[in-house]
N, C-alpha and C. Protein backbone atom coordinates (compact mmCIF):
# COMPACT_ATOMS: atom_id res chain seq x y z
N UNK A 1 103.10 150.95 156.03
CA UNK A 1 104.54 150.99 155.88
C UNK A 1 105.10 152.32 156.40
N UNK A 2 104.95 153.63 155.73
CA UNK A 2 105.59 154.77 155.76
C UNK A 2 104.80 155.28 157.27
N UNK A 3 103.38 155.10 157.29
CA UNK A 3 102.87 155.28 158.69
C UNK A 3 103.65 154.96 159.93
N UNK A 4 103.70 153.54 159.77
CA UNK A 4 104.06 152.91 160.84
C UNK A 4 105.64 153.19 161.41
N UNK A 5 106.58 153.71 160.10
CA UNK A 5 107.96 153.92 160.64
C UNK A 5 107.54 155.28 161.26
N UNK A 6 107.09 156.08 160.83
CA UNK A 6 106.58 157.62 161.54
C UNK A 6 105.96 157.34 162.85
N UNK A 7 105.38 156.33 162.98
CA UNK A 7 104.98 156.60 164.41
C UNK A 7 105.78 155.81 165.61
N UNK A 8 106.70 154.43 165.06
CA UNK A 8 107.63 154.57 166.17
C UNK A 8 108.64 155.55 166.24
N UNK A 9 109.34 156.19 164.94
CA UNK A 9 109.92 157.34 165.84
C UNK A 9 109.61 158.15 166.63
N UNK A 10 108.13 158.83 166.02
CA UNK A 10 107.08 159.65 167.07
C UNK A 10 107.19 159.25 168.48
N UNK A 11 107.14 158.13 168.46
CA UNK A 11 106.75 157.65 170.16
C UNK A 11 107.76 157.75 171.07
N UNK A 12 109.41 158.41 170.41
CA UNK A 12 110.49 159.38 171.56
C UNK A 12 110.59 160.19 171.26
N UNK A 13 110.78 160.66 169.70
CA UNK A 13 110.84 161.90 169.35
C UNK A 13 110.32 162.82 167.90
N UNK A 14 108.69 163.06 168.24
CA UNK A 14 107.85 163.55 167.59
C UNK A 14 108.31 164.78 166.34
N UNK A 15 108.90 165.48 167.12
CA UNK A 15 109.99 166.45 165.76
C UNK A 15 110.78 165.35 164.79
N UNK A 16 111.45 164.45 165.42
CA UNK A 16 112.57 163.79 164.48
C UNK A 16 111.58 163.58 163.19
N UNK A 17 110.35 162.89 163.74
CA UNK A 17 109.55 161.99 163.26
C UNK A 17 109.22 162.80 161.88
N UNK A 18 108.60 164.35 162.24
CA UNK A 18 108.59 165.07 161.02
C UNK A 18 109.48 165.33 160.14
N UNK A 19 110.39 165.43 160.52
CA UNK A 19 111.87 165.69 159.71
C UNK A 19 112.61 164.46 159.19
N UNK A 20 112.29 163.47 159.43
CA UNK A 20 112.00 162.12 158.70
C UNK A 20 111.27 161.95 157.30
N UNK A 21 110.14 162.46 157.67
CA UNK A 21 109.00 162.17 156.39
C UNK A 21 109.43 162.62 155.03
N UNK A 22 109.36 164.13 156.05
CA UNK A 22 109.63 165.20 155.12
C UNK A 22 111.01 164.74 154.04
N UNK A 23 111.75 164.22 154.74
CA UNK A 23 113.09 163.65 154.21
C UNK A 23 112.52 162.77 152.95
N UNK A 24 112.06 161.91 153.76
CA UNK A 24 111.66 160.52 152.96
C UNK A 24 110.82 161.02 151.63
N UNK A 25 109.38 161.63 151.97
CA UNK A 25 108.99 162.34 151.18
C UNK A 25 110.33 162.65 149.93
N UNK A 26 110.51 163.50 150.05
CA UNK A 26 111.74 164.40 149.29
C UNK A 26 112.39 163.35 148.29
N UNK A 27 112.96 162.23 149.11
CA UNK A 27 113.40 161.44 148.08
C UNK A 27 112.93 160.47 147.77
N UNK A 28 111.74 160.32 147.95
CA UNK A 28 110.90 159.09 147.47
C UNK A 28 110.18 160.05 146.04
N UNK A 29 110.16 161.39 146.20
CA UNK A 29 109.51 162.10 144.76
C UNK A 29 111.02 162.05 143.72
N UNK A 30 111.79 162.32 144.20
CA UNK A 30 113.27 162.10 143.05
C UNK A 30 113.21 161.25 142.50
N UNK A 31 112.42 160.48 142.94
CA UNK A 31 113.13 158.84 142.11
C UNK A 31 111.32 159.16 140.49
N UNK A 32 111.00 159.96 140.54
CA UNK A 32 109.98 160.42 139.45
C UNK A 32 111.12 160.77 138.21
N UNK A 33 112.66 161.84 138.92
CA UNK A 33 112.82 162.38 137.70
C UNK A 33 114.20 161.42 137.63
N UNK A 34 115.08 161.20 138.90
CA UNK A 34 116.18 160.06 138.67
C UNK A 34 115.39 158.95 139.25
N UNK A 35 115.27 157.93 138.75
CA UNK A 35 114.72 156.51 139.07
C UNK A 35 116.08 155.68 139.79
N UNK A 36 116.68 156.08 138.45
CA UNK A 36 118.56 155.23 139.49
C UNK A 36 118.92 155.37 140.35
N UNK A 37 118.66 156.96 141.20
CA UNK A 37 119.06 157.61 142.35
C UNK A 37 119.73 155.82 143.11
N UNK A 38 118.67 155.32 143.49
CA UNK A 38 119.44 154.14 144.82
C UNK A 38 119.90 153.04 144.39
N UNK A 39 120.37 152.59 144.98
CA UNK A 39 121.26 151.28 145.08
C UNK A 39 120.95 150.39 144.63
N UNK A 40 121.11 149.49 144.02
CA UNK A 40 120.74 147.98 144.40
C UNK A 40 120.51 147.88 145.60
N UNK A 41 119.48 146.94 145.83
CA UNK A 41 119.19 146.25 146.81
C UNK A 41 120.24 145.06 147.40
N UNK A 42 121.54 145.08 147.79
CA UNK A 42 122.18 144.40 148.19
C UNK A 42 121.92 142.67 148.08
N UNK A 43 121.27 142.49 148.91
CA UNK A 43 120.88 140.94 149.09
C UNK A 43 119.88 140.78 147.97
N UNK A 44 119.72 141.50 147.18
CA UNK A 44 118.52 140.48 146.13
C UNK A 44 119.40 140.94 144.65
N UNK A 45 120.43 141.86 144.49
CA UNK A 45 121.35 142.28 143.30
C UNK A 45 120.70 141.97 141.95
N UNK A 46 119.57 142.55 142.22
CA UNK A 46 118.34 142.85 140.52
C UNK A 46 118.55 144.72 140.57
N UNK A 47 118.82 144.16 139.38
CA UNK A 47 119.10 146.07 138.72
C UNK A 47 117.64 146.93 139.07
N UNK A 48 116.89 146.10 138.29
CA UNK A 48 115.60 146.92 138.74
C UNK A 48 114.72 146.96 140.19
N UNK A 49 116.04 146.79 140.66
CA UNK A 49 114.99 146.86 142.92
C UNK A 49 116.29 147.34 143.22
N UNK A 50 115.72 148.55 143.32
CA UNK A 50 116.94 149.52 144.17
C UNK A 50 116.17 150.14 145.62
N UNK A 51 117.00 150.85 145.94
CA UNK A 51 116.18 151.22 147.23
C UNK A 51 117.12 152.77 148.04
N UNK A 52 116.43 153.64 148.36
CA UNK A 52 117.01 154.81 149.00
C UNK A 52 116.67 154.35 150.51
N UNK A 53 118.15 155.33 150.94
CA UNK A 53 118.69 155.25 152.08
C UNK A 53 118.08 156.41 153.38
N UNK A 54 116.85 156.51 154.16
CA UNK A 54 116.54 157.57 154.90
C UNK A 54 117.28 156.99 156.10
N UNK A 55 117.95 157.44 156.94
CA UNK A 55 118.74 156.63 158.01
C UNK A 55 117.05 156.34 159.22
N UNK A 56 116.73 155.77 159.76
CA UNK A 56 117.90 154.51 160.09
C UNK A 56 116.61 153.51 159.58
N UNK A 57 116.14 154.18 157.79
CA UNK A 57 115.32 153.34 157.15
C UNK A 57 115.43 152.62 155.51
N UNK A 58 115.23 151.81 155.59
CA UNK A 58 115.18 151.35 153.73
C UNK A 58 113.87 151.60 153.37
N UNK A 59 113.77 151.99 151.61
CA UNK A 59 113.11 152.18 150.78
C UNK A 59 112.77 151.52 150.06
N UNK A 60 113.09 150.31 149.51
CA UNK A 60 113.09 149.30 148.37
C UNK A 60 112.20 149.50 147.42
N UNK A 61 112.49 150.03 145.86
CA UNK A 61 111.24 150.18 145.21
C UNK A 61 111.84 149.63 143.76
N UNK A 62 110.55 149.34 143.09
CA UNK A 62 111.01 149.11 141.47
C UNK A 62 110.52 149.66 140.86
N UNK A 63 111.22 149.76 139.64
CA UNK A 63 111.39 150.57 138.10
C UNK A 63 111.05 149.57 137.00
N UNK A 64 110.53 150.39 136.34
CA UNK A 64 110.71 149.55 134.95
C UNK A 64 110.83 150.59 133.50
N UNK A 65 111.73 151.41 133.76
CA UNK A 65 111.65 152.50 132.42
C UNK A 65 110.17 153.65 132.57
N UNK A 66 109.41 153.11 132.61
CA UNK A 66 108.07 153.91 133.18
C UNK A 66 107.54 154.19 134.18
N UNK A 67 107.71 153.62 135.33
CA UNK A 67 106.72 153.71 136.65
C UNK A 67 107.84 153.36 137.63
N UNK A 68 107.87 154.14 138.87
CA UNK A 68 108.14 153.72 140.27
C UNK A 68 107.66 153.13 141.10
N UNK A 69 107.83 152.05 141.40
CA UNK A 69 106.87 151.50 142.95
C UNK A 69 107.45 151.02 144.32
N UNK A 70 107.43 151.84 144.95
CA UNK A 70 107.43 151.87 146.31
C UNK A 70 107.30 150.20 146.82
N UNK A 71 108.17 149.75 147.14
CA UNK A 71 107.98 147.94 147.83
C UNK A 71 107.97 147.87 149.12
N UNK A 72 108.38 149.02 149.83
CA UNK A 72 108.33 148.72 151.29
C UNK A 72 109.06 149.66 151.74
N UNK A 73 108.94 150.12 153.20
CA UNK A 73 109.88 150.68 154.16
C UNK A 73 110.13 149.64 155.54
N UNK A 74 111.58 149.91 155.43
CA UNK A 74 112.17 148.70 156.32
C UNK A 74 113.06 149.55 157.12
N UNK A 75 113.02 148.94 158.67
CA UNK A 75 114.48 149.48 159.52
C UNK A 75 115.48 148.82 158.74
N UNK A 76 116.30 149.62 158.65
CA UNK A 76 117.82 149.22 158.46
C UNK A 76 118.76 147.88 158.60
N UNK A 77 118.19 147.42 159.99
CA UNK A 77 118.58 146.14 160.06
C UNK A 77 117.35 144.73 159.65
N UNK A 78 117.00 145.67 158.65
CA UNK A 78 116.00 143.98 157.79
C UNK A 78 116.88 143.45 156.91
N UNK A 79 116.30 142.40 156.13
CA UNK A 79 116.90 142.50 155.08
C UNK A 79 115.31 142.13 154.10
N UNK A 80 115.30 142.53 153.12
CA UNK A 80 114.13 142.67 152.21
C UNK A 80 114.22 141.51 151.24
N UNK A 81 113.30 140.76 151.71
CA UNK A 81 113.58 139.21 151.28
C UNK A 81 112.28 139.13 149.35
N UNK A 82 113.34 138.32 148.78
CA UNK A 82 112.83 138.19 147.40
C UNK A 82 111.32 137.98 147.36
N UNK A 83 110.55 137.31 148.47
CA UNK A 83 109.53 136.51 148.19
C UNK A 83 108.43 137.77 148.22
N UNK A 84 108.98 138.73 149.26
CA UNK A 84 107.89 139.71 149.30
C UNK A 84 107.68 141.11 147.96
N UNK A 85 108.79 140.46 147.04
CA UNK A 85 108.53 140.88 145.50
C UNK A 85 107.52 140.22 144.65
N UNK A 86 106.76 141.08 144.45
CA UNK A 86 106.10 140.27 142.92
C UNK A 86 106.32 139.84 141.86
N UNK A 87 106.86 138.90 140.90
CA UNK A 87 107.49 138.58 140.45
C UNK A 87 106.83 138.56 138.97
């Protein structure tokens, strides 16, 4: 997931690519001390699947009062379909 968006940016522009991570990184650890930090997930509107915004990537992760989990990194123009939730 997080690999694979790093290395197509890499493949025009290798700096962006770091300054990406590092980004992503950054706020993929926030969501340890704010979990709410992101959004709803638009198209699936479950409280507990929110997702942060790294441009020009989605985050989609769930909560449950205790634990964060990371569901995916998506370009921007996906849309993060219910089925690939565990239910």
């Amino acid at each position: 997931m997080l690999d694979e968006a790093v290395d197509y940016i890499a493949a025009e522009r290798p700096a962006s690519a770091l300054r990406w991570l590092d980004e992503t990184m950054e706020r993929v650890r926030s969501l340890e001390r704010f979990p709410d930090l992101g959004r709803i997930v638009p198209e699936l509107q479950r409280p507990e699947i929110r997702e942060v915004l790294v441009d020009p990537y989605r985050v989609p992760y769930h909560w449950d009062n205790q634990q964060v989990t990371i569901l995916a990194v998506l370009h921007d123009r996906r849309l993060f379909e219910l089925g690939s939730v565990n239910e």
